[in-house]
C-alpha atoms as a PDB file:
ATOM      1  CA  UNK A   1      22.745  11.114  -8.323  1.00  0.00           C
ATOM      2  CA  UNK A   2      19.377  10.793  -6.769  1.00  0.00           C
ATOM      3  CA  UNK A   3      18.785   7.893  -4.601  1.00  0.00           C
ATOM      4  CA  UNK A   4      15.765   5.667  -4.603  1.00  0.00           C
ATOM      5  CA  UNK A   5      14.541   2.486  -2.890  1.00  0.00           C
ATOM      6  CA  UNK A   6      12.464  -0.221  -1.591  1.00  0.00           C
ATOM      7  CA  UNK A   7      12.632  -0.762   1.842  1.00  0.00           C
ATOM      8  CA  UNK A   8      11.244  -4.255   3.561  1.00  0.00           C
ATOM      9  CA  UNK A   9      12.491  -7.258   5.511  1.00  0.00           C
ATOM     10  CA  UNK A  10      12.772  -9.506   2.604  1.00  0.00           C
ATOM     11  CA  UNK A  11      12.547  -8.430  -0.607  1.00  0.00           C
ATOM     12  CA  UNK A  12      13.700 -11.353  -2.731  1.00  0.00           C
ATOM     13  CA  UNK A  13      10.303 -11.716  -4.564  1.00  0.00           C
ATOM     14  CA  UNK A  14      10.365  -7.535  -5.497  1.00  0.00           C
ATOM     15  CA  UNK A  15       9.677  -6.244  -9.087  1.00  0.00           C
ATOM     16  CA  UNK A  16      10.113  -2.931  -7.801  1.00  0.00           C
ATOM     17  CA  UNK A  17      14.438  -2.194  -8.836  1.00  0.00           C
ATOM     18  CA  UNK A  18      13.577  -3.771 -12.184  1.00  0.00           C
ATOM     19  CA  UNK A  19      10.281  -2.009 -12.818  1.00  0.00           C
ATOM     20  CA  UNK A  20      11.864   1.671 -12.121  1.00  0.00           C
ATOM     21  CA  UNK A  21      15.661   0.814 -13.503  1.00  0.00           C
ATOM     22  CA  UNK A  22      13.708   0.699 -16.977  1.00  0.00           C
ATOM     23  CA  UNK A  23      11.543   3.291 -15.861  1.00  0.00           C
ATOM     24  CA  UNK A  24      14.404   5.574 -15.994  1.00  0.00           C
ATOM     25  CA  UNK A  25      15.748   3.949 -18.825  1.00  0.00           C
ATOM     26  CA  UNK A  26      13.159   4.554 -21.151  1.00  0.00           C
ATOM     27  CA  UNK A  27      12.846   8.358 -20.091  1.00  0.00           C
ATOM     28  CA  UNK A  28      16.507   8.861 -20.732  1.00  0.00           C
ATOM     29  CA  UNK A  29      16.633   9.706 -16.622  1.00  0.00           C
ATOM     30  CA  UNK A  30      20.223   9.235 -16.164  1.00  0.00           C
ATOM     31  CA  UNK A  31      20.309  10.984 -12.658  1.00  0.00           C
ATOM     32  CA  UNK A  32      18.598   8.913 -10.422  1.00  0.00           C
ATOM     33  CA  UNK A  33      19.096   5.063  -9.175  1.00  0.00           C
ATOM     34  CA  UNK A  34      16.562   2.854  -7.474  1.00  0.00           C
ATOM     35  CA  UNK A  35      17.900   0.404  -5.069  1.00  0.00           C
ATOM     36  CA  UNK A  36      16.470  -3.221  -2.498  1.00  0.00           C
ATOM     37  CA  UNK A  37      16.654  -2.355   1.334  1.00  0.00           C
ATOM     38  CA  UNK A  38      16.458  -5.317   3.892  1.00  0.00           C
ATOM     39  CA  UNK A  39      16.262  -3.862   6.669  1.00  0.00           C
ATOM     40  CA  UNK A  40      15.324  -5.952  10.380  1.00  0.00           C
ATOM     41  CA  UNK A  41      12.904  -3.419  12.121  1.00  0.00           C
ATOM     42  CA  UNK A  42      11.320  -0.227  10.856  1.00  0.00           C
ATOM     43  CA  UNK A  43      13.720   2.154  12.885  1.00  0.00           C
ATOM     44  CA  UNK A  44      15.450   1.568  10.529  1.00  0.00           C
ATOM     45  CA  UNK A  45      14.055   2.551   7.634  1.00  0.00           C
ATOM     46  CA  UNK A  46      14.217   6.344   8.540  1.00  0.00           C
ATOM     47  CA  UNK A  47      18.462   5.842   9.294  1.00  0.00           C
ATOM     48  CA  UNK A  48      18.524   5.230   5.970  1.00  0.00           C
ATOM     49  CA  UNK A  49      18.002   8.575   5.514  1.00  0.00           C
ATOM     50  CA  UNK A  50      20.835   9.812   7.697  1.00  0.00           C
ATOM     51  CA  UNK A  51      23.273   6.988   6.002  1.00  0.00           C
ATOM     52  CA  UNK A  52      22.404   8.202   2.525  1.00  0.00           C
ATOM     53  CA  UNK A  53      21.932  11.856   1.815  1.00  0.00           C
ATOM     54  CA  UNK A  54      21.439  11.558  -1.906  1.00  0.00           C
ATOM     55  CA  UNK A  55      18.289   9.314  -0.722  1.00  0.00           C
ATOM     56  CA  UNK A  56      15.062  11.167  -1.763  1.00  0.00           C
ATOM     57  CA  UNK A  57      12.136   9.048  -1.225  1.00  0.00           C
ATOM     58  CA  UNK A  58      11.395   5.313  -0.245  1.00  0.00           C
ATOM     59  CA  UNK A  59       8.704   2.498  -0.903  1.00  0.00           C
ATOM     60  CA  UNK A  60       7.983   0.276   2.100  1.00  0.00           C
ATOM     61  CA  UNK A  61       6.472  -2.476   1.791  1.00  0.00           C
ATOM     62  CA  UNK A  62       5.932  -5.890   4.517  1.00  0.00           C
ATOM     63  CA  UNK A  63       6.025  -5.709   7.320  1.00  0.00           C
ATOM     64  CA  UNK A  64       6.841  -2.291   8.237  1.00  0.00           C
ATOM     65  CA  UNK A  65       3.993  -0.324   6.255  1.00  0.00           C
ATOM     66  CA  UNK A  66       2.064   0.937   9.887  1.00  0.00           C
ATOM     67  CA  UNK A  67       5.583   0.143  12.094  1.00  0.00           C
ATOM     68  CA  UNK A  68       7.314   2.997  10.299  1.00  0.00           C
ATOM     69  CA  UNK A  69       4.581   5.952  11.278  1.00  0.00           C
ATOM     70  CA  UNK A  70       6.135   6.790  14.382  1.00  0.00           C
ATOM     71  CA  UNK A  71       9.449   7.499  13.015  1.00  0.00           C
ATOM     72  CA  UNK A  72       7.902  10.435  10.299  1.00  0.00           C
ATOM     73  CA  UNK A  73       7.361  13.707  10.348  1.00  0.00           C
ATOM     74  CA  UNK A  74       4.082  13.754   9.023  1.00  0.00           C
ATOM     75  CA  UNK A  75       1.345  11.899   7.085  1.00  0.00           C
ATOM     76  CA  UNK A  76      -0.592  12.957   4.228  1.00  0.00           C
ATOM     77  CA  UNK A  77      -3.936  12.228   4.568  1.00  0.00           C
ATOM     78  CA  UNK A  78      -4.168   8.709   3.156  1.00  0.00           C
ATOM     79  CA  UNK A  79      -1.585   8.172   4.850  1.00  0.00           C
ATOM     80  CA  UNK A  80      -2.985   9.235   8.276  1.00  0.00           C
ATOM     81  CA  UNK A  81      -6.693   7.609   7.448  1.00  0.00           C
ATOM     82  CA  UNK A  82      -5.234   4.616   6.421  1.00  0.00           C
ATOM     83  CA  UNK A  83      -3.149   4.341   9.500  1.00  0.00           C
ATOM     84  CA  UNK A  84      -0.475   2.617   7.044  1.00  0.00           C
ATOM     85  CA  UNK A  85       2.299   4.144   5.078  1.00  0.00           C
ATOM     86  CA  UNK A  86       4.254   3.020   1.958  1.00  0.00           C
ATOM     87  CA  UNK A  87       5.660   5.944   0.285  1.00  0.00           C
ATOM     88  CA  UNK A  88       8.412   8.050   2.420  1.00  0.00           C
ATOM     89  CA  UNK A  89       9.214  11.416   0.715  1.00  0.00           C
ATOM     90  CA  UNK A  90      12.493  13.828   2.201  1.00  0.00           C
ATOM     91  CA  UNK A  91      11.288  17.210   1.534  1.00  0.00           C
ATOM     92  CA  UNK A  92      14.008  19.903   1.198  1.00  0.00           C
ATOM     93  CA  UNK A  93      13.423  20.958   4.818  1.00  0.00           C
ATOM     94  CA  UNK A  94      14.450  17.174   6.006  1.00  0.00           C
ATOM     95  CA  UNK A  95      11.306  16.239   6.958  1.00  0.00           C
ATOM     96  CA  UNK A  96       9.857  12.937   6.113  1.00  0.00           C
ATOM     97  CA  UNK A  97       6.874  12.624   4.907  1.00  0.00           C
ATOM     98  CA  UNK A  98       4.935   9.348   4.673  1.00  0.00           C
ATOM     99  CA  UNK A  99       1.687   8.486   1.950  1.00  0.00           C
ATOM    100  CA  UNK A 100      -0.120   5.834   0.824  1.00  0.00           C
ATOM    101  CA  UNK A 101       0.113   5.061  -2.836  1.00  0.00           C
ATOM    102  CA  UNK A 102      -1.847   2.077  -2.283  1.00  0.00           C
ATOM    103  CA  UNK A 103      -4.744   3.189  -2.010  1.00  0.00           C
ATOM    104  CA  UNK A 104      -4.458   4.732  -6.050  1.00  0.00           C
ATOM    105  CA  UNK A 105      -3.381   1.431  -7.120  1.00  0.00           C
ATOM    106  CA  UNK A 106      -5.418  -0.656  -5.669  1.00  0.00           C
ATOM    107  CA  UNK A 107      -9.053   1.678  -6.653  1.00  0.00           C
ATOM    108  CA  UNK A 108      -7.319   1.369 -10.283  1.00  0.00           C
ATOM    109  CA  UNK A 109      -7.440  -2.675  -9.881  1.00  0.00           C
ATOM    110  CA  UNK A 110     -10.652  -2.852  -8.168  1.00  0.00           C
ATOM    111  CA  UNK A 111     -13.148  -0.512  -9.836  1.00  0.00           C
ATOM    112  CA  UNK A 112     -12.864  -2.703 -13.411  1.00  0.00           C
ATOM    113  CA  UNK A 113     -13.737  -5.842 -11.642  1.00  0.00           C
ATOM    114  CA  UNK A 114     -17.196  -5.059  -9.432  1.00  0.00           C
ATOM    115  CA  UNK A 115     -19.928  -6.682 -10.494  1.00  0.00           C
ATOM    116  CA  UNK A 116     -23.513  -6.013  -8.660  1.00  0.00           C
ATOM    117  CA  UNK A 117     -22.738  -9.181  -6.342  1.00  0.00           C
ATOM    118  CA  UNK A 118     -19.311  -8.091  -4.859  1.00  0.00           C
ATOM    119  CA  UNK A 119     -21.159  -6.038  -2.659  1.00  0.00           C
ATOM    120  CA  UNK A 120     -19.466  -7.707   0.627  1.00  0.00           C
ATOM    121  CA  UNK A 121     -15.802  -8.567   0.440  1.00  0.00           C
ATOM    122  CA  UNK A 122     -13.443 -10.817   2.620  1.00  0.00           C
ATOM    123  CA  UNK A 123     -10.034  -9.103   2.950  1.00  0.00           C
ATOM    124  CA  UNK A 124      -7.567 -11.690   4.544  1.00  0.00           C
ATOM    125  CA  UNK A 125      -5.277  -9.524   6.281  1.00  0.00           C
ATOM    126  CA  UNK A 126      -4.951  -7.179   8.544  1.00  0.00           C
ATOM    127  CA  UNK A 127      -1.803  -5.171   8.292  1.00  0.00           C
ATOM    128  CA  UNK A 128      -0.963  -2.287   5.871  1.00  0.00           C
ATOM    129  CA  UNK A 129      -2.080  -3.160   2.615  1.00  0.00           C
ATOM    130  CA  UNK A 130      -5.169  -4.449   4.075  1.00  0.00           C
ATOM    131  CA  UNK A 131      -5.632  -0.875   5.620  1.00  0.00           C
ATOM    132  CA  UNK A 132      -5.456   0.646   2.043  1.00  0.00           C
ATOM    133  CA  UNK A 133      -7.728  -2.052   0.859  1.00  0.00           C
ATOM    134  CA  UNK A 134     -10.537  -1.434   2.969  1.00  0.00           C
ATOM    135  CA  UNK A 135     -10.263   2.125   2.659  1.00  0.00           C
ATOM    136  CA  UNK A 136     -10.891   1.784  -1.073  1.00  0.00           C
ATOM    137  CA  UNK A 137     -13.696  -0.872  -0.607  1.00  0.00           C
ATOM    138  CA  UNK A 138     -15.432   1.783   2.141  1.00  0.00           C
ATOM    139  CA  UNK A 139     -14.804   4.522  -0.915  1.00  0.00           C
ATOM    140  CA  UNK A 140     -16.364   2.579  -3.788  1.00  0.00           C
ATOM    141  CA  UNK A 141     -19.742   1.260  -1.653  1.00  0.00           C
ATOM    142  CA  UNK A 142     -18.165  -2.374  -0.747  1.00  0.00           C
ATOM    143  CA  UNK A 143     -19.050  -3.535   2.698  1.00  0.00           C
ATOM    144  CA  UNK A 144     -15.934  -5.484   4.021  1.00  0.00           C
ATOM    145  CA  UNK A 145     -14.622  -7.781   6.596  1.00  0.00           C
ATOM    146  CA  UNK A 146     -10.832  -8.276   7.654  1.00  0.00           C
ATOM    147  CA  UNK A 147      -9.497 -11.851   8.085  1.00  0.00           C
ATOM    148  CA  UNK A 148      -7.233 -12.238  10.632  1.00  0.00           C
ATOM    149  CA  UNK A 149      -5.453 -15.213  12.907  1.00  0.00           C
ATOM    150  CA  UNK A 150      -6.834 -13.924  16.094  1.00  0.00           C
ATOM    151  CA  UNK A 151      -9.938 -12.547  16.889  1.00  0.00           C
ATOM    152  CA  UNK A 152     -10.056  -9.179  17.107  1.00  0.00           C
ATOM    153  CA  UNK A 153     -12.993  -6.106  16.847  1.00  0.00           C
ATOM    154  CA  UNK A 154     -15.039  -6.661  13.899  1.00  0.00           C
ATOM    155  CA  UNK A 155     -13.133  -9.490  12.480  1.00  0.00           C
ATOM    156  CA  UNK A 156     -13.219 -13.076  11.416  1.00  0.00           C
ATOM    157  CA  UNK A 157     -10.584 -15.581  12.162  1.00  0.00           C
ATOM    158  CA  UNK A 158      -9.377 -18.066   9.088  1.00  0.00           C
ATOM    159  CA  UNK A 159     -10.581 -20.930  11.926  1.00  0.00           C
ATOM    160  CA  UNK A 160     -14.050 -19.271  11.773  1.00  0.00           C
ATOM    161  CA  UNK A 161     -14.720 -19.389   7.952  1.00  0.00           C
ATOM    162  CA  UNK A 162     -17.175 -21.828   6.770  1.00  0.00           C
ATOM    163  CA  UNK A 163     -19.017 -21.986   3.335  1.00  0.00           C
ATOM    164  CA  UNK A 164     -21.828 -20.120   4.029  1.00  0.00           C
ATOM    165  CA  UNK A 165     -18.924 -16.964   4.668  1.00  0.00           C
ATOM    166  CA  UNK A 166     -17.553 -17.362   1.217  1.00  0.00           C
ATOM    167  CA  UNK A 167     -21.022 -17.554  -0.561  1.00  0.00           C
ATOM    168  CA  UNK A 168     -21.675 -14.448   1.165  1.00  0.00           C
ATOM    169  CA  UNK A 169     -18.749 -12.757  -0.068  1.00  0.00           C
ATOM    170  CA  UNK A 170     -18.503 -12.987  -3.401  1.00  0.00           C
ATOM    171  CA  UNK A 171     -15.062 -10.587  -3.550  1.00  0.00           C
ATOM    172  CA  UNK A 172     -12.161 -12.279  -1.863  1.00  0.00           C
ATOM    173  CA  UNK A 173      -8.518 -10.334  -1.549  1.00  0.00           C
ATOM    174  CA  UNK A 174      -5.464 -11.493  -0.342  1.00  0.00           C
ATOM    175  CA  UNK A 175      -3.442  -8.863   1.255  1.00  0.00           C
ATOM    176  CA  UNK A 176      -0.952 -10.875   3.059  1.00  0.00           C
ATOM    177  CA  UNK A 177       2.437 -12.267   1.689  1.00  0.00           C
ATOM    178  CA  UNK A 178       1.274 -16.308   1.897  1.00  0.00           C
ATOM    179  CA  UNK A 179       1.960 -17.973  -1.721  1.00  0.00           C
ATOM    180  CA  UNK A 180       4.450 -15.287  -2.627  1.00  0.00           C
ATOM    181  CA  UNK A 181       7.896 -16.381  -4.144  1.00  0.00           C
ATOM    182  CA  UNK A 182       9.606 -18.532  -2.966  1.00  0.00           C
ATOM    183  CA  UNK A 183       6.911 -20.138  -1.036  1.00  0.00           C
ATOM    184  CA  UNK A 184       4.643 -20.222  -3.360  1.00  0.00           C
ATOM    185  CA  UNK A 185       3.255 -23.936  -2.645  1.00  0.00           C
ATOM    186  CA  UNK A 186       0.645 -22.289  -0.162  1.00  0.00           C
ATOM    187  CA  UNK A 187      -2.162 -20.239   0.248  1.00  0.00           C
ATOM    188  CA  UNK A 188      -4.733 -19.151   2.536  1.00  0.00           C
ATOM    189  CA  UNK A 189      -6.534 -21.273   4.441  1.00  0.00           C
ATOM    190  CA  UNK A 190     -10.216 -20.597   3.154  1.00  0.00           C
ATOM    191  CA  UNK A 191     -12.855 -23.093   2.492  1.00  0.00           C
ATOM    192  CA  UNK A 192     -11.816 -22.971  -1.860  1.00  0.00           C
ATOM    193  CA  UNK A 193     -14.688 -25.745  -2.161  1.00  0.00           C
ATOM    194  CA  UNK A 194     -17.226 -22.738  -1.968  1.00  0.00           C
ATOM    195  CA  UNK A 195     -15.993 -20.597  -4.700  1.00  0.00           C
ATOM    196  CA  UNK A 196     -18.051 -20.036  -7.669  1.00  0.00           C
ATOM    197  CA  UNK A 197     -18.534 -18.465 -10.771  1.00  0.00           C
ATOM    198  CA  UNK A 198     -19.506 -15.072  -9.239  1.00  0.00           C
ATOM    199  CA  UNK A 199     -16.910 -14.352  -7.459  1.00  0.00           C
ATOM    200  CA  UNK A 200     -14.030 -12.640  -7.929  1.00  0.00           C
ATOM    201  CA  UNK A 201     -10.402 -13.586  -6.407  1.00  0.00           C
ATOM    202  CA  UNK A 202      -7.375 -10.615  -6.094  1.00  0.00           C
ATOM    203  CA  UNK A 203      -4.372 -11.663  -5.034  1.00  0.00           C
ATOM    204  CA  UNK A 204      -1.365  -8.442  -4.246  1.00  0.00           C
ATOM    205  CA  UNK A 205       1.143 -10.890  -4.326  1.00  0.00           C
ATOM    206  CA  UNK A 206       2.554 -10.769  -7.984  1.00  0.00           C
ATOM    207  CA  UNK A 207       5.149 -13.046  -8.135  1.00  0.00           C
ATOM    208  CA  UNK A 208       4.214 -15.566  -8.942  1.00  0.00           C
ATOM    209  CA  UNK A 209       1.670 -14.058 -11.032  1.00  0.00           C
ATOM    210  CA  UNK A 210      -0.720 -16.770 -10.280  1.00  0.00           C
ATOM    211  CA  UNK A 211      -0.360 -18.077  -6.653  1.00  0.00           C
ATOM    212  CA  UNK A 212      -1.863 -20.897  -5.179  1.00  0.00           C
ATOM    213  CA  UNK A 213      -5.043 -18.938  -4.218  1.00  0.00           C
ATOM    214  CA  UNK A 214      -5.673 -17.301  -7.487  1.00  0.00           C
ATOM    215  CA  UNK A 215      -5.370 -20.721  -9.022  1.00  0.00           C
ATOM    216  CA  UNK A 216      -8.147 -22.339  -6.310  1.00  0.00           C
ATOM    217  CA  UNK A 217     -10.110 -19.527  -7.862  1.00  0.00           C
ATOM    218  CA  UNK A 218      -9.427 -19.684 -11.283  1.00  0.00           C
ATOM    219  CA  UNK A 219     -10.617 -23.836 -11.063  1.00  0.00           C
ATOM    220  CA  UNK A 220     -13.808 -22.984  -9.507  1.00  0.00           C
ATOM    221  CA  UNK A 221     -14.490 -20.653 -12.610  1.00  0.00           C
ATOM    222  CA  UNK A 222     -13.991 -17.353 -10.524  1.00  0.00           C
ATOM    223  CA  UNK A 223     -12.383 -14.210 -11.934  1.00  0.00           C
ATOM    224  CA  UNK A 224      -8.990 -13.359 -11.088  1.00  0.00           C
ATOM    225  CA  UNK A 225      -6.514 -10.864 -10.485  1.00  0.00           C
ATOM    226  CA  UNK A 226      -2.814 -10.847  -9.605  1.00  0.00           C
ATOM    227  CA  UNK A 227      -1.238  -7.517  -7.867  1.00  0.00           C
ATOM    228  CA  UNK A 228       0.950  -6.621 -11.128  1.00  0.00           C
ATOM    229  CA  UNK A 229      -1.301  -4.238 -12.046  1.00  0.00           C
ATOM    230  CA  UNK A 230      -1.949  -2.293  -8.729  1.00  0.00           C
ATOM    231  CA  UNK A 231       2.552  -2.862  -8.227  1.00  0.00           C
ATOM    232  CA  UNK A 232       3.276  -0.658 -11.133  1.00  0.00           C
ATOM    233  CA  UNK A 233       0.186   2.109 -10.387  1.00  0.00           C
ATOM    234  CA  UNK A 234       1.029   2.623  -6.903  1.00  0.00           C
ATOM    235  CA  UNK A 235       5.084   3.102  -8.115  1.00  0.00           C
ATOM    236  CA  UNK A 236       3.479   5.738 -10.778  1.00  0.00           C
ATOM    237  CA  UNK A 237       2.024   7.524  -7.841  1.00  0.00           C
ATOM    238  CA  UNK A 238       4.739   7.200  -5.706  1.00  0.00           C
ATOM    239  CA  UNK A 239       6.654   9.030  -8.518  1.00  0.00           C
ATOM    240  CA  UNK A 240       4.731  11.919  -9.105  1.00  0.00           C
ATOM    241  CA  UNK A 241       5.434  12.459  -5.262  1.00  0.00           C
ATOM    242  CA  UNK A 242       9.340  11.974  -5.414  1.00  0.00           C
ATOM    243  CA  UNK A 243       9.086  13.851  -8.480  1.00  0.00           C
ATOM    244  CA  UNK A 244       7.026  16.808  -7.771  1.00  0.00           C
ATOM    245  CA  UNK A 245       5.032  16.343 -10.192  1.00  0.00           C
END
């Protein structure tokens, strides 16, 4: 039996065991298993490795997509640009090997919703996923800027946005975990009265499929877009790794 897995601190609000379980199902793939992980540091991610031998490859998702890096044997090159990781391959020589299918999932969410004014885009985040987010934004022509709680080089703080900010960036994306199940009675703290009609609102949280923030957006007449669609593109890609194919 071939092992397979998602590995994150809390994964209660994961579609990822159901999503490959019938996966496997409807291919008639009766040799592999996908299994949850909660696991309290990224360390440990890697031992799982040791403590499973049948394990073949791993998703990682929050918070230990740029955490696990140092504990692999080497990056792909999405994975090393992207300074973030959240596929883990074993190869047959034992190596781990980290990539980032984010980057394919998210490009396959984005590209159908520009529109000649999302030329600037706020990303509120600045860990992992936001890594593979502004990597695509940088590939398709979108200037963006990372929303963090501090300040930091070439950011803005959530204390620092003001209307003006979110008129001038009419793409807003949510790569953090706020509004995801089971706290879904929050959301970012942006200024929501300044959303219009031209923008658009992506949220990767996909449970629920419309959080808090996509709602704010969906009110104010914006276009929105849940992470469902990047979840199960970025698994694809993460099987043709695993897979070999």
């Amino acid at each position: 039996m071939r092992l397979f897995g998602l590995a994150g601190r809390s994964l209660k609000h994961s579609f990822s065991q159901d999503y490959f379980t019938r996966r496997f199902a409807d291919e008639g793939i009766t040799d592999c298993e996908y299994r949850l992980f909660e696991v309290p540091e990224a360390k440990e991610i890697c031992l799982l490795f040791q403590r499973y031998p049948e394990l073949v490859g791993l998703n990682v998702t929050i918070p230990y997509k740029k955490d696990v890096i140092p504990f692999l044997d080497k990056l792909d090159q999405s994975a090393s640009e992207t300074g973030a990781v959240n596929t883990i391959v074993r190869r047959a020589s034992g190596e781990l090997w980290g990539y980032n299918t984010d980057i394919t999932g998210f490009e396959k969410t984005l590209r159908p919703l520009i529109t000649p004014q999302t030329d600037k885009a706020l990303v509120l985040g600045t860990g992992g996923a936001s890594a593979a987010v502004c990597y695509v934004l940088r590939k398709v022509g979108v200037r963006a800027n990372r929303v963090g709680r501090t300040a930091g080089q070439q950011e803005l703080t959530y204390s620092g946005l003001n209307e003006s900010i979110i008129a001038a960036h009419k793409l807003i994306i949510n790569t953090t975990p706020v509004g995801q199940y089971p706290d879904m009675d929050f959301a970012p703290d942006i200024p929501y009265e300044a959303i219009t009609q031209e923008h658009v609102l992506i949220d990767l949280v996909y449970n629920p499929q419309e959080t808090l923030f996509l709602r704010h957006g969906r009110q104010a007449g914006a276009l929105t877009e849940n992470g469902l669609s990047m979840l199960y593109s970025q698994a694809d890609a993460a099987w043709q790794i695993w897979s070999g194919k």
